[in-house]
PDB file of N, CA and C in Angstrom:
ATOM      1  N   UNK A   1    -110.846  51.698 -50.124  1.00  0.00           N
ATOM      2  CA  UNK A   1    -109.943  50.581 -50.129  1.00  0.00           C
ATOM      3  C   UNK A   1    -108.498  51.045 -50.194  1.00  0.00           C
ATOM      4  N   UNK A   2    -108.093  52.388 -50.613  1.00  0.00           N
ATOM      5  CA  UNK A   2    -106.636  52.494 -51.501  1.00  0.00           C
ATOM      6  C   UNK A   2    -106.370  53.049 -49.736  1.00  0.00           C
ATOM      7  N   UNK A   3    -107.150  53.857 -49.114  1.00  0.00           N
ATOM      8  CA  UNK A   3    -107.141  54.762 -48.088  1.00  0.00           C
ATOM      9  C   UNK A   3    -106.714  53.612 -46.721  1.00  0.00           C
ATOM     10  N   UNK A   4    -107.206  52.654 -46.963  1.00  0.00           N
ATOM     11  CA  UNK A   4    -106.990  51.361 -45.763  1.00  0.00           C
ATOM     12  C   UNK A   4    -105.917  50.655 -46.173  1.00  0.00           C
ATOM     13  N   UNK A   5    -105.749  50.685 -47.572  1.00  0.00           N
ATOM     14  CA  UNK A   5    -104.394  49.711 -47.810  1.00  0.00           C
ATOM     15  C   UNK A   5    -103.114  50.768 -47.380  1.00  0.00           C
ATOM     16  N   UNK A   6    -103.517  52.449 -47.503  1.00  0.00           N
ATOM     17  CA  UNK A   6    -102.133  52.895 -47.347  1.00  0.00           C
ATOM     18  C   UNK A   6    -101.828  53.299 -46.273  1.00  0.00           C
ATOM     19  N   UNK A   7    -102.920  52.890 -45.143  1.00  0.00           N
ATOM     20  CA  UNK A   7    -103.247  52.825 -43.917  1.00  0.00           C
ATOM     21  C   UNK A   7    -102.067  51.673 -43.414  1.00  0.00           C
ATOM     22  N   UNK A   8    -102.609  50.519 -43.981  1.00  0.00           N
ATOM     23  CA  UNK A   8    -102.127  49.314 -43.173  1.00  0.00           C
ATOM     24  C   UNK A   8    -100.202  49.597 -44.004  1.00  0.00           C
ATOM     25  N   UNK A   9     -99.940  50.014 -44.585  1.00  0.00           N
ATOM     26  CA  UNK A   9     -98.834  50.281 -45.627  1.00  0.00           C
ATOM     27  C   UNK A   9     -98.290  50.976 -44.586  1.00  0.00           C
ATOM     28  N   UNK A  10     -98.464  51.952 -44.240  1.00  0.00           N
ATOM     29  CA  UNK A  10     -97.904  53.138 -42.614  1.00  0.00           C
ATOM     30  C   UNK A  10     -97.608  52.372 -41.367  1.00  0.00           C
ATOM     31  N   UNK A  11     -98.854  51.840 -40.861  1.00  0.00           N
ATOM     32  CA  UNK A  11     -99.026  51.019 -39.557  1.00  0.00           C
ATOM     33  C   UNK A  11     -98.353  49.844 -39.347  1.00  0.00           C
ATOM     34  N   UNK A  12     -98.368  48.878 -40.254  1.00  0.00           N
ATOM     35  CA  UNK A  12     -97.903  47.351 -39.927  1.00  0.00           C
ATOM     36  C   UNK A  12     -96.996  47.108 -41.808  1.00  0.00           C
ATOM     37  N   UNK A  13     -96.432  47.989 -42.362  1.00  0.00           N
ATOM     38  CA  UNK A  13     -95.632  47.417 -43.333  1.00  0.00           C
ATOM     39  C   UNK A  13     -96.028  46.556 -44.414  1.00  0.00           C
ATOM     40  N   UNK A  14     -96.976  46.810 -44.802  1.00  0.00           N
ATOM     41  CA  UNK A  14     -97.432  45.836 -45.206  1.00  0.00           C
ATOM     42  C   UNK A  14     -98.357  46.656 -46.944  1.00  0.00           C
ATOM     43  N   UNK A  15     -97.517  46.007 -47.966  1.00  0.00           N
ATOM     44  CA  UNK A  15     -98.075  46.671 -49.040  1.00  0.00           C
ATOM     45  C   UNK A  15     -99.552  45.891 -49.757  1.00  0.00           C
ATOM     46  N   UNK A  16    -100.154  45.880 -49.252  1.00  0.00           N
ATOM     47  CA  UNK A  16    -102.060  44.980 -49.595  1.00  0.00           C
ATOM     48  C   UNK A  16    -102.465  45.334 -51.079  1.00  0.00           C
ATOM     49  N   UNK A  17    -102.979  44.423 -51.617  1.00  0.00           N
ATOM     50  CA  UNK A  17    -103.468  44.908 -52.726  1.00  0.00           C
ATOM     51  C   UNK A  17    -105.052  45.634 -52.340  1.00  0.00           C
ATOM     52  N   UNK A  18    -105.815  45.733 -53.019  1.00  0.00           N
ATOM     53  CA  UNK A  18    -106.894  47.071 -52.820  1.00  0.00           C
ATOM     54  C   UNK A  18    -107.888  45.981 -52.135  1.00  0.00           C
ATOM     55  N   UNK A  19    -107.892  44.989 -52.098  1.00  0.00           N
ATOM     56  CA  UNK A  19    -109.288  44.386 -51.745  1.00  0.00           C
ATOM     57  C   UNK A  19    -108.185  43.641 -50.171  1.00  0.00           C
ATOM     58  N   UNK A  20    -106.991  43.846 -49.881  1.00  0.00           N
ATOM     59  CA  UNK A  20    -106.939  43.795 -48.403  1.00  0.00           C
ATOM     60  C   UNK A  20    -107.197  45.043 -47.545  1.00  0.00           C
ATOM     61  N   UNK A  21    -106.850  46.148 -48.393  1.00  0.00           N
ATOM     62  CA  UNK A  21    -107.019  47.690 -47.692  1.00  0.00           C
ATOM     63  C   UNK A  21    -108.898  47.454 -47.528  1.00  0.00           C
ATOM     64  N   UNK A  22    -109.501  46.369 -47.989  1.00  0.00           N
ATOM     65  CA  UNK A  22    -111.114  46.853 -47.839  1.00  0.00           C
ATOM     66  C   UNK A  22    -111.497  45.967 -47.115  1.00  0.00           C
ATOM     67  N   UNK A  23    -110.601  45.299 -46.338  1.00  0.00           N
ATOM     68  CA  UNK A  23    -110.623  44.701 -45.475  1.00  0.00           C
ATOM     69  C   UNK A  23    -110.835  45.154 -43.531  1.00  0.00           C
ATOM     70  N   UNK A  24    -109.300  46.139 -44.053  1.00  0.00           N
ATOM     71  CA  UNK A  24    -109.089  46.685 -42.876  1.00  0.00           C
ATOM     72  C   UNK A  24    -110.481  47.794 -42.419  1.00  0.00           C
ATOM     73  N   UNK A  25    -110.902  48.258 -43.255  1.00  0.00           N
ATOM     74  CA  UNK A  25    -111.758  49.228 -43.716  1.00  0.00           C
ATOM     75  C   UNK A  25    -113.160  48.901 -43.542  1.00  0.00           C
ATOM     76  N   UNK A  26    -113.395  47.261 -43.818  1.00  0.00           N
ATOM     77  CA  UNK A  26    -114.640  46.658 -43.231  1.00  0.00           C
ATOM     78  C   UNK A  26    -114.690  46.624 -41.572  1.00  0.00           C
ATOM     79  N   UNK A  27    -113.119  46.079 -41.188  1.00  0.00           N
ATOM     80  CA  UNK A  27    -113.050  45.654 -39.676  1.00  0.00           C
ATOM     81  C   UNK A  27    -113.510  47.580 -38.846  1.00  0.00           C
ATOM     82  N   UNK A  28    -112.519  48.384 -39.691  1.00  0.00           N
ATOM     83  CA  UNK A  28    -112.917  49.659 -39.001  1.00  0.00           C
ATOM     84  C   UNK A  28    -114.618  50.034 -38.633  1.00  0.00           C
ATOM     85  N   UNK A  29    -115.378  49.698 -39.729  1.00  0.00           N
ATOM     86  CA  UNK A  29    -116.437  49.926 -39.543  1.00  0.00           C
ATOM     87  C   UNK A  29    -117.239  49.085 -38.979  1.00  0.00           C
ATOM     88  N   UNK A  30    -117.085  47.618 -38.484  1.00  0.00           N
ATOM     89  CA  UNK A  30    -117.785  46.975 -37.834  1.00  0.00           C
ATOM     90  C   UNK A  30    -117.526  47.386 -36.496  1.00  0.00           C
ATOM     91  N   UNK A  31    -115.996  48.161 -36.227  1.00  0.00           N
ATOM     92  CA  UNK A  31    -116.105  48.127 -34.758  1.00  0.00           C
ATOM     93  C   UNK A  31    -117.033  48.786 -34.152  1.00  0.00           C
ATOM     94  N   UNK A  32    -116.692  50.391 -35.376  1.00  0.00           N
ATOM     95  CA  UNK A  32    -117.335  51.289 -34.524  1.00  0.00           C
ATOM     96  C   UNK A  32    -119.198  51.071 -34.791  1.00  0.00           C
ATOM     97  N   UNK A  33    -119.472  50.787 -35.464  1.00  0.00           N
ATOM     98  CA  UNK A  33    -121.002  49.933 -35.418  1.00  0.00           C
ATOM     99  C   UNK A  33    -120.953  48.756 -33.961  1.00  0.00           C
ATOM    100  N   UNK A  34    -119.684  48.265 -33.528  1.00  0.00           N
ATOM    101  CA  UNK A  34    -120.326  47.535 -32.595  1.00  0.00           C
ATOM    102  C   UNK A  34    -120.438  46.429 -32.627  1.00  0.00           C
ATOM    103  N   UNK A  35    -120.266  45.872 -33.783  1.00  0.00           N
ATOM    104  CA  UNK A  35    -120.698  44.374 -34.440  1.00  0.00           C
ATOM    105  C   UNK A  35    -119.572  43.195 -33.601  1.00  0.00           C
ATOM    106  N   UNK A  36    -118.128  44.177 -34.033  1.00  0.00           N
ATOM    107  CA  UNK A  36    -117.223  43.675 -33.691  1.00  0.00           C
ATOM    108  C   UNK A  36    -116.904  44.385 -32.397  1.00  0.00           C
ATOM    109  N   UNK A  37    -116.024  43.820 -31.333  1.00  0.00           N
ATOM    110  CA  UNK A  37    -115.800  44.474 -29.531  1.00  0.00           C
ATOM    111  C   UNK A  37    -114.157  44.459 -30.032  1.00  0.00           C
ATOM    112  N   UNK A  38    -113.173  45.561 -29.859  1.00  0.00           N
ATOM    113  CA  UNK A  38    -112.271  45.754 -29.617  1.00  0.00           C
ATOM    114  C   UNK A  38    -111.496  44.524 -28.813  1.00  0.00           C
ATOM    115  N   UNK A  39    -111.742  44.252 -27.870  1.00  0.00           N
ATOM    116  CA  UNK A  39    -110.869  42.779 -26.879  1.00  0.00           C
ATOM    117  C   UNK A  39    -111.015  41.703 -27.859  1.00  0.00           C
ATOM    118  N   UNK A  40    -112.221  41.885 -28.393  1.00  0.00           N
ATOM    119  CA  UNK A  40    -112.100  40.494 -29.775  1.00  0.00           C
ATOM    120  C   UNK A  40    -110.720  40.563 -30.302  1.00  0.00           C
ATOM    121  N   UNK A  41    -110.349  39.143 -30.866  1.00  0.00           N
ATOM    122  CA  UNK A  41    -108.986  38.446 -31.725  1.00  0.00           C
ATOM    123  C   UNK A  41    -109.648  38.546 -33.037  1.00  0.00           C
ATOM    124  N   UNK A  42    -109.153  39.363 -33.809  1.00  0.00           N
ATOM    125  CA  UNK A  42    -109.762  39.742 -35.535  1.00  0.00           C
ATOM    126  C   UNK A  42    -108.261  39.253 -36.215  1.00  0.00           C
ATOM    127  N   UNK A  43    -108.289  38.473 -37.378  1.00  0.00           N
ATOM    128  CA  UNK A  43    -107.849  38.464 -38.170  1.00  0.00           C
ATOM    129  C   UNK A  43    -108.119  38.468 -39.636  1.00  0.00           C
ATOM    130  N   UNK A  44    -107.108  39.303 -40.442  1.00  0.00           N
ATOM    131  CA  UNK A  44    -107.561  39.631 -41.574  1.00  0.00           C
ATOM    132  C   UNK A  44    -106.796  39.189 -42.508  1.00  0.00           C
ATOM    133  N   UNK A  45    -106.705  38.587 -43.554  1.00  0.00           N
ATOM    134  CA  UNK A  45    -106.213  37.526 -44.784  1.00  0.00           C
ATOM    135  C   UNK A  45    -105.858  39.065 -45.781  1.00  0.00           C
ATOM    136  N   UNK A  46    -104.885  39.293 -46.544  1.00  0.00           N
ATOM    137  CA  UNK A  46    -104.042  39.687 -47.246  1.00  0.00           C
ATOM    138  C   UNK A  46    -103.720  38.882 -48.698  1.00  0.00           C
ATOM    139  N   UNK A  47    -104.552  38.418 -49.001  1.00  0.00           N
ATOM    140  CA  UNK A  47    -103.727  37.372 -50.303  1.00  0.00           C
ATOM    141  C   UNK A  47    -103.310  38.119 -51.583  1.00  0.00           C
ATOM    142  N   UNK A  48    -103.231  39.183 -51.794  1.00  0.00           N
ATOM    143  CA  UNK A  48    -102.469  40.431 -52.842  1.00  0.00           C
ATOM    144  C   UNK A  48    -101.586  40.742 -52.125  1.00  0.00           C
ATOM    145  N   UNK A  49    -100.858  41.315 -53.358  1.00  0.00           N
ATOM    146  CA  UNK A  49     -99.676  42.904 -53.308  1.00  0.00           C
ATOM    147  C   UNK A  49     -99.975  43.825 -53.939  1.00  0.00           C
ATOM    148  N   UNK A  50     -99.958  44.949 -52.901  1.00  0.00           N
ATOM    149  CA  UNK A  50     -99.638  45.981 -53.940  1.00  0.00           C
ATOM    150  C   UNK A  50     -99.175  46.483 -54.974  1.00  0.00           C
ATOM    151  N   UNK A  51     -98.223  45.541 -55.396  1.00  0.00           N
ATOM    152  CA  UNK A  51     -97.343  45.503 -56.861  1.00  0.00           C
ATOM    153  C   UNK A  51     -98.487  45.810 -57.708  1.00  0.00           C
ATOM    154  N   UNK A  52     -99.415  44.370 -57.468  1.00  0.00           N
ATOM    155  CA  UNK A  52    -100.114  44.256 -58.968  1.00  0.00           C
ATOM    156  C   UNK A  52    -100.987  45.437 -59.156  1.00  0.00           C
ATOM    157  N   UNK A  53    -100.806  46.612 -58.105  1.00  0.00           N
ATOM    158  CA  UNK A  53    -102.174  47.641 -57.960  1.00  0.00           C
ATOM    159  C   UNK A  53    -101.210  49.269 -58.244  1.00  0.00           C
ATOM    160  N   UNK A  54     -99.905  48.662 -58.744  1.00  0.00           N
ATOM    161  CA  UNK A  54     -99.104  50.520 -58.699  1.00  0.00           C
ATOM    162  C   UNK A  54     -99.956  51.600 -59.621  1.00  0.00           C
ATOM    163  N   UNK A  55    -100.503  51.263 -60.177  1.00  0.00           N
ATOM    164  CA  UNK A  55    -101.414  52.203 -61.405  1.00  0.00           C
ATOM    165  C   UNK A  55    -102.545  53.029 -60.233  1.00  0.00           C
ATOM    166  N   UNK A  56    -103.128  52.095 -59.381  1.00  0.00           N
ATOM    167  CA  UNK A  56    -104.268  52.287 -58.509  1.00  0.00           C
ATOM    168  C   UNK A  56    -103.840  53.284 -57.777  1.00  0.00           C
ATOM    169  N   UNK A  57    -102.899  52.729 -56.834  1.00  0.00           N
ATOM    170  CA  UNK A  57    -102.211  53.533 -55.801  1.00  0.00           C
ATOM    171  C   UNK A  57    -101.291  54.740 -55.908  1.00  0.00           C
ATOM    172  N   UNK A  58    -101.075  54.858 -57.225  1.00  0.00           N
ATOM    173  CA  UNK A  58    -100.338  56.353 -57.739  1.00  0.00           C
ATOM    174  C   UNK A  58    -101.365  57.450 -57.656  1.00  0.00           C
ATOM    175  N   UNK A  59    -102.484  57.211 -57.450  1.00  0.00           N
ATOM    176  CA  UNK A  59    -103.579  58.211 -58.132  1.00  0.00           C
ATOM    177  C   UNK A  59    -103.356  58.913 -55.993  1.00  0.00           C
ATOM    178  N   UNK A  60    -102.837  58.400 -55.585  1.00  0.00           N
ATOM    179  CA  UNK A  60    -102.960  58.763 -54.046  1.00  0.00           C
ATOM    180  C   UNK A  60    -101.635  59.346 -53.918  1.00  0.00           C
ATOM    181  N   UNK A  61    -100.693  58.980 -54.513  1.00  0.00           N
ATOM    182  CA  UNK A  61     -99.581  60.127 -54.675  1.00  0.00           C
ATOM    183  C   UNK A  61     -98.998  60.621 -56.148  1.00  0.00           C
ATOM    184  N   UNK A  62     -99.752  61.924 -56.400  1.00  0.00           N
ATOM    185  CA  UNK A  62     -99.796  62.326 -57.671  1.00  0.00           C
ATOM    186  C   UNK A  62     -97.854  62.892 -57.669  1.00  0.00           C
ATOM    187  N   UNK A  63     -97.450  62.746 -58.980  1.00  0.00           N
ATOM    188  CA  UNK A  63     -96.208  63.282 -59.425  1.00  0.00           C
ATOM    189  C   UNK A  63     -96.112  64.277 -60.036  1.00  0.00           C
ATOM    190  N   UNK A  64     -95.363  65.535 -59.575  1.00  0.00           N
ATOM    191  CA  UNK A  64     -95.445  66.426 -60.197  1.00  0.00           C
ATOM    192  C   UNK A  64     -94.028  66.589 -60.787  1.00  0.00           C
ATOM    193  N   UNK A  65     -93.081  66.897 -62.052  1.00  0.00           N
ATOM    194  CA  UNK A  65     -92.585  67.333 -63.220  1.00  0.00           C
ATOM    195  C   UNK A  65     -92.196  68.956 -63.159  1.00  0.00           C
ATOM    196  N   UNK A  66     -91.098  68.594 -62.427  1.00  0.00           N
ATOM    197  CA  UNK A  66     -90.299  69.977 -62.405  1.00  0.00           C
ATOM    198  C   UNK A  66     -89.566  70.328 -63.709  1.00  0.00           C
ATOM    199  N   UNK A  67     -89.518  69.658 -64.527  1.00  0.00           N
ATOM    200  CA  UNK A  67     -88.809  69.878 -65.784  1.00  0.00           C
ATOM    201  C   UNK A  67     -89.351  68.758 -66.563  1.00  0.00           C
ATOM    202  N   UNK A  68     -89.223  68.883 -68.039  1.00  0.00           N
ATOM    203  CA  UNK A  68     -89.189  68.118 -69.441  1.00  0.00           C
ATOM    204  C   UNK A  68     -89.020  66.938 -68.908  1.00  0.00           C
ATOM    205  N   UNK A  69     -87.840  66.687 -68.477  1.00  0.00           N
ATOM    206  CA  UNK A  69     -87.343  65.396 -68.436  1.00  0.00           C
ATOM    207  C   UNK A  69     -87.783  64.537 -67.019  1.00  0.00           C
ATOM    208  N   UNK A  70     -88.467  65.151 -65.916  1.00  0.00           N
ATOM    209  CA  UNK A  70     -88.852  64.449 -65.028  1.00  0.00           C
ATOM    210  C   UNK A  70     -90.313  63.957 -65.635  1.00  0.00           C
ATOM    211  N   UNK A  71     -90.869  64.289 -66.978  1.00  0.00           N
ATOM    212  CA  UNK A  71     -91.569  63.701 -67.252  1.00  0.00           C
ATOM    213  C   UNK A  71     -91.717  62.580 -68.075  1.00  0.00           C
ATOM    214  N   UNK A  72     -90.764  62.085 -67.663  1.00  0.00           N
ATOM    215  CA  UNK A  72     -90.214  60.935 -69.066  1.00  0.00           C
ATOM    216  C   UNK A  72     -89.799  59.731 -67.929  1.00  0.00           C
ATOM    217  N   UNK A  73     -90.630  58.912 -67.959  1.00  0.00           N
ATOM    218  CA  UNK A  73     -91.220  57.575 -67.443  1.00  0.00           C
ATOM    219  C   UNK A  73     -91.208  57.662 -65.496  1.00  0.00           C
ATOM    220  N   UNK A  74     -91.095  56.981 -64.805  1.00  0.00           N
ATOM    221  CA  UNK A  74     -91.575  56.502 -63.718  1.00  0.00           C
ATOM    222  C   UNK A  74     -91.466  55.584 -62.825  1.00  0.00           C
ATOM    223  N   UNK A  75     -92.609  55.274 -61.737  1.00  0.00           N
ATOM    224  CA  UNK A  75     -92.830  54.228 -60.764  1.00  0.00           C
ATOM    225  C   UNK A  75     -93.600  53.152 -61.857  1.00  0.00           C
ATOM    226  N   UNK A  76     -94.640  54.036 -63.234  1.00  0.00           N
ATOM    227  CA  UNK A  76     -95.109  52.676 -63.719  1.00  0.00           C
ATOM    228  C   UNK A  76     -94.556  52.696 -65.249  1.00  0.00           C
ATOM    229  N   UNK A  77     -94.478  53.390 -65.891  1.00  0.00           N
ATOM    230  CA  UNK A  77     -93.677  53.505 -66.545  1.00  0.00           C
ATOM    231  C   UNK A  77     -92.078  53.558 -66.710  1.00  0.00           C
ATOM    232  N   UNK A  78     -91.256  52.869 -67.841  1.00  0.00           N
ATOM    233  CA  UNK A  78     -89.735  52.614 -67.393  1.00  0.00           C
ATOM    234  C   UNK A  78     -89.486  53.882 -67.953  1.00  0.00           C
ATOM    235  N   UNK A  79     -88.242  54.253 -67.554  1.00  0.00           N
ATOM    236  CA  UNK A  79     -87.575  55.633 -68.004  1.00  0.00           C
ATOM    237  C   UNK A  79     -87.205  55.644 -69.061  1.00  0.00           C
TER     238      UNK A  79
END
Protein backbone atom coordinates (compact mmCIF):
# COMPACT_ATOMS: atom_id res chain seq x y z
CA UNK A 1 0.00 0.00 0.00
CA UNK A 2 2.82 2.66 1.20
CA UNK A 3 4.73 1.43 -2.25
CA UNK A 4 1.44 2.48 -4.49
CA UNK A 5 0.67 5.50 -2.50
CA UNK A 6 4.35 6.74 -3.13
CA UNK A 7 3.84 5.60 -6.51
CA UNK A 8 0.77 7.65 -7.20
CA UNK A 9 2.72 10.60 -4.90
CA UNK A 10 5.62 10.59 -8.02
CA UNK A 11 3.16 10.04 -10.97
CA UNK A 12 -0.02 12.17 -10.55
CA UNK A 13 0.81 14.42 -7.23
CA UNK A 14 -1.15 13.20 -5.26
CA UNK A 15 -0.40 12.46 -1.42
CA UNK A 16 -3.14 9.14 -0.68
CA UNK A 17 -3.50 7.90 2.50
CA UNK A 18 -2.40 4.00 2.67
CA UNK A 19 -5.69 2.44 1.75
CA UNK A 20 -5.70 4.77 -1.66
CA UNK A 21 -2.02 3.56 -2.47
CA UNK A 22 -3.98 -0.12 -2.15
CA UNK A 23 -5.99 0.90 -4.47
CA UNK A 24 -3.74 1.73 -7.18
CA UNK A 25 -2.04 -1.53 -6.31
CA UNK A 26 -5.34 -3.57 -6.62
CA UNK A 27 -5.97 -1.86 -10.20
CA UNK A 28 -2.12 -2.90 -10.98
CA UNK A 29 -2.85 -6.33 -10.32
CA UNK A 30 -6.12 -6.82 -11.90
CA UNK A 31 -4.64 -5.63 -15.07
CA UNK A 32 -1.97 -7.72 -15.34
CA UNK A 33 -4.29 -10.82 -14.27
CA UNK A 34 -6.49 -9.56 -17.06
CA UNK A 35 -9.56 -8.96 -15.12
CA UNK A 36 -9.26 -5.46 -15.98
CA UNK A 37 -8.24 -4.44 -20.21
CA UNK A 38 -6.00 -1.42 -20.28
CA UNK A 39 -8.55 0.69 -22.99
CA UNK A 40 -10.99 0.25 -20.00
CA UNK A 41 -11.99 3.87 -18.11
CA UNK A 42 -10.84 2.87 -14.31
CA UNK A 43 -11.43 5.14 -11.71
CA UNK A 44 -10.11 5.17 -8.36
CA UNK A 45 -11.63 7.16 -5.14
CA UNK A 46 -8.85 8.69 -2.82
CA UNK A 47 -10.88 9.74 0.28
CA UNK A 48 -7.50 10.14 2.69
CA UNK A 49 -4.32 12.12 2.99
CA UNK A 50 -1.34 11.29 3.55
CA UNK A 51 -1.04 13.71 6.39
CA UNK A 52 -2.95 11.47 8.63
CA UNK A 53 -0.33 8.50 7.61
CA UNK A 54 3.33 10.64 8.16
CA UNK A 55 4.38 8.02 10.91
CA UNK A 56 3.55 5.18 8.12
CA UNK A 57 5.23 6.72 5.31
CA UNK A 58 8.53 7.76 7.10
CA UNK A 59 9.40 4.14 7.57
CA UNK A 60 9.97 4.46 3.45
CA UNK A 61 12.26 7.32 3.92
CA UNK A 62 14.41 6.57 6.86
CA UNK A 63 16.41 9.78 8.46
CA UNK A 64 19.66 9.64 9.12
CA UNK A 65 21.45 12.20 12.01
CA UNK A 66 24.61 13.61 11.05
CA UNK A 67 25.06 15.16 14.37
CA UNK A 68 23.39 15.40 18.08
CA UNK A 69 21.27 17.92 17.08
CA UNK A 70 19.82 16.65 13.75
CA UNK A 71 18.40 14.32 16.10
CA UNK A 72 16.20 16.47 17.93
CA UNK A 73 12.64 16.42 16.43
CA UNK A 74 11.38 16.28 12.75
CA UNK A 75 8.74 15.64 9.90
CA UNK A 76 6.71 13.99 12.98
CA UNK A 77 8.01 15.20 15.73
CA UNK A 78 8.31 19.26 16.45
CA UNK A 79 11.84 20.48 16.91
Amino acid sequence: MLDAGILLAEREGIFAAPEGGACVAAVRLLLESGFLKRHERILIYNTGSGLKYLEAYSTRFPRYAATQQDKLGGLITPR
